[in-house]
Protein backbone atom coordinates (compact mmCIF):
# COMPACT_ATOMS: atom_id res chain seq x y z
CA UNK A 1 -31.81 -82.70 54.12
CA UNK A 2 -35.66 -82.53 55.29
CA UNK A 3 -36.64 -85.95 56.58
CA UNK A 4 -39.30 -88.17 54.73
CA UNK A 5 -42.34 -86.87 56.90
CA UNK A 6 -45.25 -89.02 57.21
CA UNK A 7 -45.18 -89.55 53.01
CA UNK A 8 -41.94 -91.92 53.06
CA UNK A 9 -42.15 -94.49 55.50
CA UNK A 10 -37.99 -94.37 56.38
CA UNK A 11 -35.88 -90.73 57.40
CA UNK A 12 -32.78 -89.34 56.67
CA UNK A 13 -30.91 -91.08 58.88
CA UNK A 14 -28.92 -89.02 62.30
CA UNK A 15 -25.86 -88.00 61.34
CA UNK A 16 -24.73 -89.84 64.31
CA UNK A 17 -25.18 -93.51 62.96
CA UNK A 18 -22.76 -92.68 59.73
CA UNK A 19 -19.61 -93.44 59.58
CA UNK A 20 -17.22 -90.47 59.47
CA UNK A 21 -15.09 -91.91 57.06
CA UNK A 22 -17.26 -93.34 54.12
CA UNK A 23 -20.43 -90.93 55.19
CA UNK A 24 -22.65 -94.08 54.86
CA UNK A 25 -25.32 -95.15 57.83
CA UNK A 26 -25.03 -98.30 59.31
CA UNK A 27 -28.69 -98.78 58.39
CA UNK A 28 -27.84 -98.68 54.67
CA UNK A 29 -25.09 -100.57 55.12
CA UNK A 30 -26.99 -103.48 56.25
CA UNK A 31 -30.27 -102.69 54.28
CA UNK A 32 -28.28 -102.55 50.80
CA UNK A 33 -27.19 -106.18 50.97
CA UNK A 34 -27.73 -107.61 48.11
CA UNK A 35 -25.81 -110.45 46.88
CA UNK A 36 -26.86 -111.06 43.30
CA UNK A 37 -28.53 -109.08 40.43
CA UNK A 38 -32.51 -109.65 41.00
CA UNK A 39 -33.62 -111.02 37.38
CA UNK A 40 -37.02 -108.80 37.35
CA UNK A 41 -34.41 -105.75 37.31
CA UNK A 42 -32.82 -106.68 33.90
CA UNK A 43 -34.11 -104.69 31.02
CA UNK A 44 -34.50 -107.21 28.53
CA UNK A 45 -37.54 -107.49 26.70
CA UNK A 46 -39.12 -105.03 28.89
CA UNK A 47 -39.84 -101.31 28.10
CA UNK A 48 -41.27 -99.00 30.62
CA UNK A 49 -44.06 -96.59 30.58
CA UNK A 50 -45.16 -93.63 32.49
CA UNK A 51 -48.45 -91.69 33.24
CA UNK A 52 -47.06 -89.28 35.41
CA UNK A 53 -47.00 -85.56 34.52
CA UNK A 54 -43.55 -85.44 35.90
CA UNK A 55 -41.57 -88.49 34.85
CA UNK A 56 -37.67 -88.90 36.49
CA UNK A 57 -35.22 -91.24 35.36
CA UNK A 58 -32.67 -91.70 37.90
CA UNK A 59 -29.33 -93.14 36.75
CA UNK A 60 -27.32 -93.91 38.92
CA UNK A 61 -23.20 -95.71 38.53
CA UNK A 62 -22.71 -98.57 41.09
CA UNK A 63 -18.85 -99.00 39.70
CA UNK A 64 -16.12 -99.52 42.25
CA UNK A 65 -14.83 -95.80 41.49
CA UNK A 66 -18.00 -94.38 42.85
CA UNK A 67 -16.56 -95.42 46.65
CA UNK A 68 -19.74 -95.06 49.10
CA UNK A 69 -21.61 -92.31 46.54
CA UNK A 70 -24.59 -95.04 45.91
CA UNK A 71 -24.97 -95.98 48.79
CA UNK A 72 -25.30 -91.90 50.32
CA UNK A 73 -27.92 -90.84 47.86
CA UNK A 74 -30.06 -94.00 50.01
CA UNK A 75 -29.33 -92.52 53.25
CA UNK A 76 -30.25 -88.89 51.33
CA UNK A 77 -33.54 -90.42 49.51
CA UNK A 78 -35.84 -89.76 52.33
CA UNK A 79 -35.37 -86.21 52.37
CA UNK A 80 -35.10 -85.65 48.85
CA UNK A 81 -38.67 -86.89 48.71
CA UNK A 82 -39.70 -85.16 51.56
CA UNK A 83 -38.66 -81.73 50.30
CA UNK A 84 -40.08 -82.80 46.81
CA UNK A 85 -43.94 -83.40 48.21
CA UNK A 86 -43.46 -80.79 50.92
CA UNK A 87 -42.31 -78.21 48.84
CA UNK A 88 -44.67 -78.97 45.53
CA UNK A 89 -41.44 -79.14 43.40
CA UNK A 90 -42.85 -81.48 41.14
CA UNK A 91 -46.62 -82.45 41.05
CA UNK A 92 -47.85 -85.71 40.08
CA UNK A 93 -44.09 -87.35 40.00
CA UNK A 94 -43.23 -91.17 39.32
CA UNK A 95 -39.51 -92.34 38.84
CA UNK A 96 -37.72 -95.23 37.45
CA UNK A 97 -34.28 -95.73 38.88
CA UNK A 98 -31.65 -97.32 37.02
CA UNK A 99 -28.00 -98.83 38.26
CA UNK A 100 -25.53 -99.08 35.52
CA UNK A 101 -21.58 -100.42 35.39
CA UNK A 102 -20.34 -101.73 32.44
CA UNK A 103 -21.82 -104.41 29.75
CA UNK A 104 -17.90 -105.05 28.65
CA UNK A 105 -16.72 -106.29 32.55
CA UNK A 106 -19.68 -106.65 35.10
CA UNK A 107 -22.07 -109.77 35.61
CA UNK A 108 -25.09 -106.97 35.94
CA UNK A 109 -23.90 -103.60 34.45
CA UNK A 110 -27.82 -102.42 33.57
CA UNK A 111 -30.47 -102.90 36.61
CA UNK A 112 -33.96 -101.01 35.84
CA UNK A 113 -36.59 -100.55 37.90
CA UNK A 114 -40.40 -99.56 36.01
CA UNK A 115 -41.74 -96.54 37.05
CA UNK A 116 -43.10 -96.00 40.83
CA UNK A 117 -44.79 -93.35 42.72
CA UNK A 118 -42.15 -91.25 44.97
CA UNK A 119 -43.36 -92.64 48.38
CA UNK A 120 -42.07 -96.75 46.68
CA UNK A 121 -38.69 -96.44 46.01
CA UNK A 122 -37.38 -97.97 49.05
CA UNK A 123 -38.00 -101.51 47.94
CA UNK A 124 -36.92 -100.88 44.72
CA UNK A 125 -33.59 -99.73 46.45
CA UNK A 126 -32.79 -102.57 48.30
CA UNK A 127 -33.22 -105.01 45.02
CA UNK A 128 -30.43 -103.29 43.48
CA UNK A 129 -27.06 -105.27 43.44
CA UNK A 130 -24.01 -103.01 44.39
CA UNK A 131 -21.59 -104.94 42.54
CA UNK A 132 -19.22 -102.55 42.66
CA UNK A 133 -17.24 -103.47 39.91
CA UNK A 134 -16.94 -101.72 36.12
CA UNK A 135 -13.96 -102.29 33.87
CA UNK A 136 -11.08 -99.99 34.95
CA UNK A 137 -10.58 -98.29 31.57
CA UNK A 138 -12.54 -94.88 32.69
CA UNK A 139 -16.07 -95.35 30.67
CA UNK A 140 -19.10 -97.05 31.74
CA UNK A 141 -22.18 -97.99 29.90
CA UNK A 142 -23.65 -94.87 30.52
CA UNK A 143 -24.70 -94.91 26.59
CA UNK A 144 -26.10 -97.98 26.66
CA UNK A 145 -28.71 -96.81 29.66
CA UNK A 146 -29.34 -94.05 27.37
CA UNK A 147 -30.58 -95.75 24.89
CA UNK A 148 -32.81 -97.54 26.88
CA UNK A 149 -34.82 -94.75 27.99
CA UNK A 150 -34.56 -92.93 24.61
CA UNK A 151 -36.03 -95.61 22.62
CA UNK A 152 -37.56 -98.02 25.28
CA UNK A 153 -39.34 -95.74 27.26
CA UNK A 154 -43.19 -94.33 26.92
CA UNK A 155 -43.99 -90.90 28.12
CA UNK A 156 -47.79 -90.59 27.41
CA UNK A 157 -48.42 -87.51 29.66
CA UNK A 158 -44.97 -85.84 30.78
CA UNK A 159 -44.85 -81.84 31.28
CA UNK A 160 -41.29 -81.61 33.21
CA UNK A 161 -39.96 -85.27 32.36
CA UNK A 162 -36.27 -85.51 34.10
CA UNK A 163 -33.43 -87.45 33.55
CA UNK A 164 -30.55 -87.27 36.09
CA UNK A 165 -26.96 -88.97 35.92
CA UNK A 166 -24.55 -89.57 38.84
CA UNK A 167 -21.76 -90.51 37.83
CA UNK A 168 -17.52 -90.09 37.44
CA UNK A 169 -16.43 -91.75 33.66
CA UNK A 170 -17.18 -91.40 30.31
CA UNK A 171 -19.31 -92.92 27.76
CA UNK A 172 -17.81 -95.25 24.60
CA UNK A 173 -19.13 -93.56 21.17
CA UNK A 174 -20.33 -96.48 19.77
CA UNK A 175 -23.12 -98.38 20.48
CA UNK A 176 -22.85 -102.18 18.66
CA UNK A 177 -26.44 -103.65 17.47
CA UNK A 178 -25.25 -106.77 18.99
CA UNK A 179 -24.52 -105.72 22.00
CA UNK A 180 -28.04 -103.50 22.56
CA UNK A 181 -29.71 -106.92 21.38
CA UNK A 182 -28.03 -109.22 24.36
CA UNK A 183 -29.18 -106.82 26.88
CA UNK A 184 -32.33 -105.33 25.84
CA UNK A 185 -33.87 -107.93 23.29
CA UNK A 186 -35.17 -107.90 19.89
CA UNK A 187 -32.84 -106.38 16.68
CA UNK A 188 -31.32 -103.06 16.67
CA UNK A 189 -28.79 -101.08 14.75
CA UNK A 190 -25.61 -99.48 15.68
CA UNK A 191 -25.67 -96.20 16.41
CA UNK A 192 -23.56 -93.62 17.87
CA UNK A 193 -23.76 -91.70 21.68
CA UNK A 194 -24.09 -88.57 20.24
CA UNK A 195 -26.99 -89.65 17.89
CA UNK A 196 -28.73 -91.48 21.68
CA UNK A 197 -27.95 -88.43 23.54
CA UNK A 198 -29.59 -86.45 21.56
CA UNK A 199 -32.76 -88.46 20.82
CA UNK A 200 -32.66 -88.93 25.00
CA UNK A 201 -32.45 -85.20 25.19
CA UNK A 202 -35.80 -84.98 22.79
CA UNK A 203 -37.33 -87.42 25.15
CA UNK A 204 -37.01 -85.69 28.15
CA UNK A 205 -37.56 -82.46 27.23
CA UNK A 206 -34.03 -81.29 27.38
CA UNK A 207 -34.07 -82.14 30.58
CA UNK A 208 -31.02 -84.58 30.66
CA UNK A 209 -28.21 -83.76 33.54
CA UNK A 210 -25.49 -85.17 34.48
CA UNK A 211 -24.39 -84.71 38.29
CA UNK A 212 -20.23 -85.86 37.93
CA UNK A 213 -18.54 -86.75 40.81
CA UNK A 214 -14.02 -86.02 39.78
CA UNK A 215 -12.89 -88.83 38.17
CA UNK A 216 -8.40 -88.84 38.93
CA UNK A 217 -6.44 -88.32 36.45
CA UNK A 218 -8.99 -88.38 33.14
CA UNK A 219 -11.64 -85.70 34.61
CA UNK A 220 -10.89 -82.62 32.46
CA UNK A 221 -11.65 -85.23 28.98
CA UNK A 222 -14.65 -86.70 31.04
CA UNK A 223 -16.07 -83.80 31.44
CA UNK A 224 -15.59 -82.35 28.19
CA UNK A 225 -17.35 -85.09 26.49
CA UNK A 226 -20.24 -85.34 28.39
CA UNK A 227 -20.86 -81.54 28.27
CA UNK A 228 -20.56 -82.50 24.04
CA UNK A 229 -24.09 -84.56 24.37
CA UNK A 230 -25.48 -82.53 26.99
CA UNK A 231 -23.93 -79.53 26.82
CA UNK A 232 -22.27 -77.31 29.43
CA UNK A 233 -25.02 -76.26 31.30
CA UNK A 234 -26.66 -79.53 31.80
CA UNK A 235 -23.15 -80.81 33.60
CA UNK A 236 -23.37 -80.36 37.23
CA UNK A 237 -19.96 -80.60 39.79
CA UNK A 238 -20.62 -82.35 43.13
CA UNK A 239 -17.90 -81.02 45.33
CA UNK A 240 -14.58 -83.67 46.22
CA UNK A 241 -14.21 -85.96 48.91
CA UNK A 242 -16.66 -87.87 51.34
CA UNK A 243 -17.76 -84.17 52.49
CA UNK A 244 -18.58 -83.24 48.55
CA UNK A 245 -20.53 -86.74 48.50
CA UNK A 246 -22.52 -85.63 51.26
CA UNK A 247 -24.21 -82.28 49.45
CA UNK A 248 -25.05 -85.05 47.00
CA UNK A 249 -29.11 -85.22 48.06
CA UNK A 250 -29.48 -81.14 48.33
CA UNK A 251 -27.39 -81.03 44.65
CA UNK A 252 -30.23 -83.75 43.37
CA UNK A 253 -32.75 -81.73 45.01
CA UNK A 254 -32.13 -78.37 43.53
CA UNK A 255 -31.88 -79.73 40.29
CA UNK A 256 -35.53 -80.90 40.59
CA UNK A 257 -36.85 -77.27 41.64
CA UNK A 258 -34.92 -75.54 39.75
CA UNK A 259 -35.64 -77.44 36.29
CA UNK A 260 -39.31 -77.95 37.12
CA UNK A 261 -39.94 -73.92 37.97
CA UNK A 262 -40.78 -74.48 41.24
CA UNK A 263 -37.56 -72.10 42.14
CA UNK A 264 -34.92 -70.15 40.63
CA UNK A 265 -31.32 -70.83 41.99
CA UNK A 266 -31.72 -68.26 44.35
CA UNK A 267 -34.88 -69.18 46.00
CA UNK A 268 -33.91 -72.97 46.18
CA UNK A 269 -30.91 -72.15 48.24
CA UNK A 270 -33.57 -69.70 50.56
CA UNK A 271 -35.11 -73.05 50.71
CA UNK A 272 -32.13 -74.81 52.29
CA UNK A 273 -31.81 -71.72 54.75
CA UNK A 274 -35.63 -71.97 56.40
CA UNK A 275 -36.41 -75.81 55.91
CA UNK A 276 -36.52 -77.91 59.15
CA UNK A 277 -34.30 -80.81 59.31
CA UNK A 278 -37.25 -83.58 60.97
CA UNK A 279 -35.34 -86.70 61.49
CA UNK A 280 -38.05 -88.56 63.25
CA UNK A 281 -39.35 -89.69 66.95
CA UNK A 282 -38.42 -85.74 67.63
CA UNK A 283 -35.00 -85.98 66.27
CA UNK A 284 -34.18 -82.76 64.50
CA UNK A 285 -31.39 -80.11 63.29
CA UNK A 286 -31.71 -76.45 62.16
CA UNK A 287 -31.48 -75.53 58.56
CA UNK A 288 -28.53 -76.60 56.46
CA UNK A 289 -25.35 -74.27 57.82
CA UNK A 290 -23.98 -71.70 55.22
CA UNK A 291 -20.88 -74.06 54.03
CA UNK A 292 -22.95 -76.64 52.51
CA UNK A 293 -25.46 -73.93 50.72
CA UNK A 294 -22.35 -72.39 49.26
CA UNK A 295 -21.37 -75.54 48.19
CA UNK A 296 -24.47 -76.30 46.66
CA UNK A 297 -24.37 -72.83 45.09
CA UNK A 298 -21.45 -73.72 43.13
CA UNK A 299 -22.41 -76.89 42.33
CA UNK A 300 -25.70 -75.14 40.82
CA UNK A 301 -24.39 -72.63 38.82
CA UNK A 302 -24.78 -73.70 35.59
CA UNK A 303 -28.77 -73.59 36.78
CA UNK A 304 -28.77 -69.99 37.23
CA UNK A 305 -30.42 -68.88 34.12
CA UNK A 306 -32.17 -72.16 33.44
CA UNK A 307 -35.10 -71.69 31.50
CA UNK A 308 -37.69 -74.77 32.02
CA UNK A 309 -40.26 -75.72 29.09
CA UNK A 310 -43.33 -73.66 29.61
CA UNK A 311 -46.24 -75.54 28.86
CA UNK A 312 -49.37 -73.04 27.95
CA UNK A 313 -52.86 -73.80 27.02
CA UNK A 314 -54.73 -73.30 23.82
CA UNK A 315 -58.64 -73.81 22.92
CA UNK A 316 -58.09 -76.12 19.47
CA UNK A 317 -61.13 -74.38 16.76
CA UNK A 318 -64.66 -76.45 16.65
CA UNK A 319 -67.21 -76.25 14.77
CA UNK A 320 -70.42 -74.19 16.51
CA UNK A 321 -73.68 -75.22 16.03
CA UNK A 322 -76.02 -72.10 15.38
CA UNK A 323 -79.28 -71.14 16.48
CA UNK A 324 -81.90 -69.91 14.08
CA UNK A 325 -80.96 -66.23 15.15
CA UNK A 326 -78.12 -66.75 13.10
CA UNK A 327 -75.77 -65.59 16.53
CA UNK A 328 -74.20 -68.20 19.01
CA UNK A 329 -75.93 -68.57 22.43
CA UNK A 330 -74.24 -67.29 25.27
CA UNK A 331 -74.66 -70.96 26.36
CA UNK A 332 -72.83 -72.61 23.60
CA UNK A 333 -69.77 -70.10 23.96
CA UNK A 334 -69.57 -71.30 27.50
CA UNK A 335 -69.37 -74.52 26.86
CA UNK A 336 -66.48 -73.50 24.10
CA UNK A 337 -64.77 -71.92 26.65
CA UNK A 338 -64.70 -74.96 28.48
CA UNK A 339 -63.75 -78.06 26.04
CA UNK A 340 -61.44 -79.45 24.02
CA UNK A 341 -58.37 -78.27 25.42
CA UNK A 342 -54.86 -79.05 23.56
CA UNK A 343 -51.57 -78.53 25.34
CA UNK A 344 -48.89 -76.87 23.21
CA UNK A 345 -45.21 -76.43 23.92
């Protein structure tokens, strides 16, 4: 990954301060240190709202299966926001990031951060509480997050809204009234995953993806039911083991040029061929080597023929004033030209 230039105050971190056995810096490691949830991050009786043009959920599992993955994509973040900004992948962007484990086990299975500009999420980062825990039964609360941003969320003025999973287990199918009342406030209904995922999918766009990292044993069901919700070209494989992990920020950043237009499949991984790797204080590395961008090929594939929502614009009808000629000034037909312009999908 590209470090975080001179828009994101920390880099992707040497290669040479991670561990080669969990692929996690010793600067994250002491940075993500959290000992207890941080009550401003619980959702209840707050909703979020964005501005932005190019609104990005990031969901993200903190469970005990998920091994070191967390706690990568925070060593990765720098770059992926470098490469965003550097590369104009997605103008005008703001992101909410969300940790989720599981409302049935954990002491803090939904954490939610409101919506920041790229160049912020560092502290939001570090008030997240790794609890590592979930409930050992191979679902999370994944459905429960969803619901959160498809009902509790404002998009005013979103073109390319995204929302990204990462994540290994399913989702339970029902969702209890009860339940979304304890953690998110207020009265609400039960309702079913499918019925969420879908209204989540209308909210974004269609621009819900899941990025799944293998889940033993259960994977094959896993994956079949989220690619039910989503569908199968919205379900995204990050390659095995602590190697697989690593491709984890150039999978989350191809996802981002490829869904917002910026690239096709192709010219993303022409991206990852030419871009420097600036680490900081005149650290740096050449362009990603040919392993990873095959690895991030396959991971991509079901991108290849992605078609993103094409936003065109259209001059809405008005009423012209006449002159006494009984013909429109050239003057007024300017200014028609000009005004009152609608955005249609």
């Amino acid at each position: 990954m590209g470090g975080g230039g001179s828009y994101y105050d920390r880099d992707v971190t040497d290669r040479k301060y991670r561990s080669s056995s969990s692929g996690v810096s010793s600067t994250t490691e002491r940075e993500l240190s959290q000992s207890r949830v941080d009550p401003t991050f619980l959702p209840k009786d707050r909703k979020l709202t964005s501005t932005s043009r190019s609104p990005l959920a990031y969901i993200f599992d903190v469970t005990g299966s998920m091994g070191n993955l967390p706690k990568i994509i925070y060593d990765k973040w720098p770059g992926i926001v470098g490469q965003v900004v550097a590369r104009g992948y997605l103008p005008d962007a703001q992101m909410s990031l969300a940790a989720v484990g599981d409302i049935v086990s954990d002491r803090a299975p939904l954490q939610v951060a409101d919506f920041s500009a790229l160049r912020n999420l560092d502290k939001h980062f570090k008030r997240v509480y790794f609890e590592s825990g979930g409930g050992g039964q191979s679902v999370e609360s994944y459905e429960v997050i969803a619901y959160y941003y498809a009902y509790l969320c404002t998009l005013s003025n979103a073109e390319t809204p995204i929302c990204l999973f990462t994540g290994d287990e399913g989702f339970r199918f029902q969702l209890f009234g009860e339940d979304l009342s304890e953690h998110f406030g207020g009265k609400h209904k039960d309702t079913t995953a499918q019925k969420v995922f879908a209204d989540l999918r209308a909210k974004f766009k269609g621009n819900v993806f899941l990025i799944h990292r293998y889940y033993p044993g259960d994977n094959n069901r896993i994956e079949r039911e989220w690619c039910g919700v989503l569908g199968n070209d919205r379900v995204i494989l990050l390659p095995r083991g602590t190697d697989g992990d690593l491709a984890i920020g150039d999978i989350t950043l191809g996802v981002y040029a490829i869904v917002s237009g910026a690239r096709s499949l192709a010219q993303y991984l022409e991206d990852m061929r030419t871009r420097p790797l600036n680490l900081g204080e005149g650290v740096t590395y050449e362009p990603q080597s040919e392993a990873r961008i095959q690895q991030v090929e396959e991971a991509l594939k079901p991108l290849r023929n992605f078609k993103p929502v094409t936003i065109e614009r259209v001059v809405s009808p008005r009423r012209i004033k006449k002159e006494p000629s009984g013909e429109e000034s050239s003057s007024t037909q300017e200014k028609q030209g000009k005004s009152r312009k609608d955005w249609k999908l």
